[in-house]
C-alpha atoms as a PDB file:
ATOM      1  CA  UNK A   1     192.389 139.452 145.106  1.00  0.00           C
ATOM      2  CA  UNK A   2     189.584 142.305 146.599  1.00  0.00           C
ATOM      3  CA  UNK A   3     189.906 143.204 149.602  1.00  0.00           C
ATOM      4  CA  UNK A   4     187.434 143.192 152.425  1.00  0.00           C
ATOM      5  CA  UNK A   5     186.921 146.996 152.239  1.00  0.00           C
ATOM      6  CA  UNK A   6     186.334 146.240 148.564  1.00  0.00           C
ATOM      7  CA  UNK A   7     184.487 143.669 148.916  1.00  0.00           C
ATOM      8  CA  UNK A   8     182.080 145.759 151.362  1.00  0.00           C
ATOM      9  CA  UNK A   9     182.228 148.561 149.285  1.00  0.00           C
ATOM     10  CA  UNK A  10     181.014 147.048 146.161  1.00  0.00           C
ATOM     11  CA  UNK A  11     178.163 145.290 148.310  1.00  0.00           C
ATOM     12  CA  UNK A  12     176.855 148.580 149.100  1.00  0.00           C
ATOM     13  CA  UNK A  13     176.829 150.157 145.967  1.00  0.00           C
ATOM     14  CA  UNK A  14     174.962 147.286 144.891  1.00  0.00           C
ATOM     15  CA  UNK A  15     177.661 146.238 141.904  1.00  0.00           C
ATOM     16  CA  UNK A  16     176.164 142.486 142.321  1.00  0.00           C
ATOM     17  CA  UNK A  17     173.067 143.421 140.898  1.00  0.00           C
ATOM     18  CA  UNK A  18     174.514 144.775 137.624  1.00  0.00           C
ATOM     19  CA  UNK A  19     177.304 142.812 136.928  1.00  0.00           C
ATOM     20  CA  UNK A  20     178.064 140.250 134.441  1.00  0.00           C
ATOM     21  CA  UNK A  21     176.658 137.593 136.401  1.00  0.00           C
ATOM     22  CA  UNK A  22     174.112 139.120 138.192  1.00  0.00           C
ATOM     23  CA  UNK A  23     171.809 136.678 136.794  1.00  0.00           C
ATOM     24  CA  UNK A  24     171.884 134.112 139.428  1.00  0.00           C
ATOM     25  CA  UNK A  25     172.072 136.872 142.151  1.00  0.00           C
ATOM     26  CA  UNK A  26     168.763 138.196 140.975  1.00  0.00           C
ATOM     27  CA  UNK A  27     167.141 134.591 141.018  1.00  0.00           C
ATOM     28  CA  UNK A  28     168.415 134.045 144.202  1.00  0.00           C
ATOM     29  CA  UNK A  29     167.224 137.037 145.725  1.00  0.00           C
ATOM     30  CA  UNK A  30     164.138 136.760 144.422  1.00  0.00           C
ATOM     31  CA  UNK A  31     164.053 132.917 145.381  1.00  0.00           C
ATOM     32  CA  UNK A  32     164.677 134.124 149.407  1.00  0.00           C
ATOM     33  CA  UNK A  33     161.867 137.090 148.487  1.00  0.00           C
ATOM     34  CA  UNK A  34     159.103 134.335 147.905  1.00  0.00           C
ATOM     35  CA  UNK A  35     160.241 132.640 150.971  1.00  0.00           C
ATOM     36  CA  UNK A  36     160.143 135.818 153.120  1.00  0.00           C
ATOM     37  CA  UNK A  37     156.617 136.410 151.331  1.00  0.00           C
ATOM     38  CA  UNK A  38     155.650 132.488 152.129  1.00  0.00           C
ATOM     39  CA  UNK A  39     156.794 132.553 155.874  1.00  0.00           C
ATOM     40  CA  UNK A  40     154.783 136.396 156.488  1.00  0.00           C
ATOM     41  CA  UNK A  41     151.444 134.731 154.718  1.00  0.00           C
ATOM     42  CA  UNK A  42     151.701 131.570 157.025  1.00  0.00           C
ATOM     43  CA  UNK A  43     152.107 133.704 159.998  1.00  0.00           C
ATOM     44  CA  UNK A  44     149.286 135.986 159.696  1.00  0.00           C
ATOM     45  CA  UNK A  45     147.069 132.584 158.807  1.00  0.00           C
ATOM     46  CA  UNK A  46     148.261 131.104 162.187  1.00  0.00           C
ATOM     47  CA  UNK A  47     147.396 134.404 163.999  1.00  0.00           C
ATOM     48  CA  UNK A  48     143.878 134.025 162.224  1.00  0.00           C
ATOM     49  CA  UNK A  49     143.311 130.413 163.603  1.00  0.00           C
ATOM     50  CA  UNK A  50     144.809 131.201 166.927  1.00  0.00           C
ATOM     51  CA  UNK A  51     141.943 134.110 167.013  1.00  0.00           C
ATOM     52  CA  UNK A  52     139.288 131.877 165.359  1.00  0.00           C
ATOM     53  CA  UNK A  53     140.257 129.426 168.469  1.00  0.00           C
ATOM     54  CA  UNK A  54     139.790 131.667 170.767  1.00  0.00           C
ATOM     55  CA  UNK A  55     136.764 133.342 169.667  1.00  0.00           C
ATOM     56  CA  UNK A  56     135.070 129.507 169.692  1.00  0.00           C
ATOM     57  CA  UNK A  57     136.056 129.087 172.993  1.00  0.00           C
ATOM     58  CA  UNK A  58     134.319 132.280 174.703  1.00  0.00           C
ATOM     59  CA  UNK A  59     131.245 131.308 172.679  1.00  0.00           C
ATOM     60  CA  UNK A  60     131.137 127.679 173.920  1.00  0.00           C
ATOM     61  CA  UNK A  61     131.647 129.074 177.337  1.00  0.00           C
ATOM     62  CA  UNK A  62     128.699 131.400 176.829  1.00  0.00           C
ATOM     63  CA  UNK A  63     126.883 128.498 175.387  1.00  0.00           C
ATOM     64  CA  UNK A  64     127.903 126.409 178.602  1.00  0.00           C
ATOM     65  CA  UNK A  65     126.666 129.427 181.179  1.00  0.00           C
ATOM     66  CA  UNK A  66     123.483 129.556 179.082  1.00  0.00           C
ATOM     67  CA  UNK A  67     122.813 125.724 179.441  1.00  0.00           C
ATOM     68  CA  UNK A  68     123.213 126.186 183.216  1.00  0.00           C
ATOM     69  CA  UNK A  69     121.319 128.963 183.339  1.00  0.00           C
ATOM     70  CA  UNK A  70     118.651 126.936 181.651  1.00  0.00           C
ATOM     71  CA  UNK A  71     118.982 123.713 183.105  1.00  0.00           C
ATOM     72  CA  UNK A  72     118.462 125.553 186.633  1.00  0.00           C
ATOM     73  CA  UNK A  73     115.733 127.355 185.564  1.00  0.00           C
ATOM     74  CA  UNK A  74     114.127 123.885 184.356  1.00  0.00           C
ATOM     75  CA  UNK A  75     114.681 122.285 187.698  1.00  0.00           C
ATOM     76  CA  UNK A  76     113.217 125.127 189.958  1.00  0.00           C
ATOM     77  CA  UNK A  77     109.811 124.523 187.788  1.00  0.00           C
ATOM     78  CA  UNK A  78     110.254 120.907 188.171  1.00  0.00           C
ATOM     79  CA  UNK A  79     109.863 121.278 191.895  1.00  0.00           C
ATOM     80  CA  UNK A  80     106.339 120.064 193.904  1.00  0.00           C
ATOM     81  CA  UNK A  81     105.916 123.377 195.382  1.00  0.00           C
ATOM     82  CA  UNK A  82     106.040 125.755 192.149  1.00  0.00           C
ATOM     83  CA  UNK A  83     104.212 123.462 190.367  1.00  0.00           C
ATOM     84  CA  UNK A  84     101.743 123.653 193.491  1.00  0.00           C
ATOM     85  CA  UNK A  85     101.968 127.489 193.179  1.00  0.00           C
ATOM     86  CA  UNK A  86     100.895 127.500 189.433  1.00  0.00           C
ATOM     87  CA  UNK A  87      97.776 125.157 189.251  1.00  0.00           C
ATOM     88  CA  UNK A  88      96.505 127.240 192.298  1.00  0.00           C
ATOM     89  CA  UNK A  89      94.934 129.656 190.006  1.00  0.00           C
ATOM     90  CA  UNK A  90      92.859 126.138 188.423  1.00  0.00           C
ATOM     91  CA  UNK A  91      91.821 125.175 191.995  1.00  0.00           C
ATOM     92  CA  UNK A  92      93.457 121.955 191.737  1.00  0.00           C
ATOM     93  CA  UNK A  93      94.938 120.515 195.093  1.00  0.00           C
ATOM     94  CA  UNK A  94      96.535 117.310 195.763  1.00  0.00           C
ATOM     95  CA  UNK A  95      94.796 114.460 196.574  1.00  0.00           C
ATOM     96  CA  UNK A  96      94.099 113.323 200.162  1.00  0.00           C
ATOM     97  CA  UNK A  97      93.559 109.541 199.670  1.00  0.00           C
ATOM     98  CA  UNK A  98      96.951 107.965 198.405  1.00  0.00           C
ATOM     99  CA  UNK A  99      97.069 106.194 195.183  1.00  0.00           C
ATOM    100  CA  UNK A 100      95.833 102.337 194.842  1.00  0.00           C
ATOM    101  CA  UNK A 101      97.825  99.806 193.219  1.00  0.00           C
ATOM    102  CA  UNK A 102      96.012  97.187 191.095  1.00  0.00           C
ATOM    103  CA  UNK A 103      97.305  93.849 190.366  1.00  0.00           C
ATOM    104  CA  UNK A 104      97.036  91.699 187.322  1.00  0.00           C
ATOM    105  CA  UNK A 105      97.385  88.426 187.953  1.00  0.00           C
ATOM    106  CA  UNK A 106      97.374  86.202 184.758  1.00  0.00           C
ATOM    107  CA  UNK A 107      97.342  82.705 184.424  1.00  0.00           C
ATOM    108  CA  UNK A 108      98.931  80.848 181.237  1.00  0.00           C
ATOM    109  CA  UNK A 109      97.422  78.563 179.386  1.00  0.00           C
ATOM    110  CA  UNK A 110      99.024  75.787 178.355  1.00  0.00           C
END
């Protein structure tokens, strides 16, 4: 029976790798190599997404500070008085005798 300094010994010189049946050590170390090369590969595509995320969200928030921007912009123009301000240069004015409503009055037929 080896003992544990023999044991730790042999480890380190790396006698499980050129042994008689060093086969199945190979294939396993090579099976926990793909994993280690599997779980590296998924976390660099999760750092991509998390970056992706965040990249969409500063642009929809640009996209949301642009619509406001806008949106304000479209309601100061909508105003009486700037629209007032822009046909002055047409010399139109607003009219001094209020609207008249006309009523229909219709009578069936039978």
């Amino acid at each position: 029976m080896a003992t544990v300094k023999d044991t730790i010994y042999g480890f380190l010189k790396g006698s499980f790798l050129v042994s008689d049946d060093s086969f199945k050590n190979w294939r396993f170390i090579l099976f926990v190599v793909g994993l280690m090369m599997l779980i590296i590969a998924s976390s660099h595509s999760a750092d991509q997404k998390v970056m992706e995320i965040a990249r969409l969200n500063k642009e929809i928030n640009e996209k949301r500070a642009e619509f406001l921007d806008t949106r304000t912009a479209f309601m100061e123009l909508k105003l009486e008085s700037s629209i007032r301000n822009k046909v002055v240069d047409l010399e139109l004015k607003p009219s001094e005798n209020p609207p008249q409503v006309i009523r229909v009055i219709s009578k069936k037929s039978k």
